[in-house]
Protein backbone atom coordinates (compact mmCIF):
# COMPACT_ATOMS: atom_id res chain seq x y z
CA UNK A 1 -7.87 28.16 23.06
CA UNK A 2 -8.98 24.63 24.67
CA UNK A 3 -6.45 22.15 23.72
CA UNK A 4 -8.18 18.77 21.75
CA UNK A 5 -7.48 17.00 25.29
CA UNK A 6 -9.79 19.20 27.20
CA UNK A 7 -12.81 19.35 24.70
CA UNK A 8 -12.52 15.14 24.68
CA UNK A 9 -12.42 15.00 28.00
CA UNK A 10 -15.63 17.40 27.88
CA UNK A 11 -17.10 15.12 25.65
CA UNK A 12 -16.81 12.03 27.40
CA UNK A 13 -17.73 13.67 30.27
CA UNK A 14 -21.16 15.21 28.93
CA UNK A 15 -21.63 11.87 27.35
CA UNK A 16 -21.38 10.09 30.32
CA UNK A 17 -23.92 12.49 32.11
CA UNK A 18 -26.15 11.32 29.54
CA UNK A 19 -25.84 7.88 29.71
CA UNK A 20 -26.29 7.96 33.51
């Protein structure tokens, strides 16, 4: 089970692949 960390840091991640 991914911890709420992990699938934030996902998130921000994907988000800033979109962004850029």
């Amino acid at each position: 089970v991914a911890s709420v960390c992990e699938i934030s840091l996902r998130f921000v991640v994907r988000a800033l692949a979109l962004f850029m």
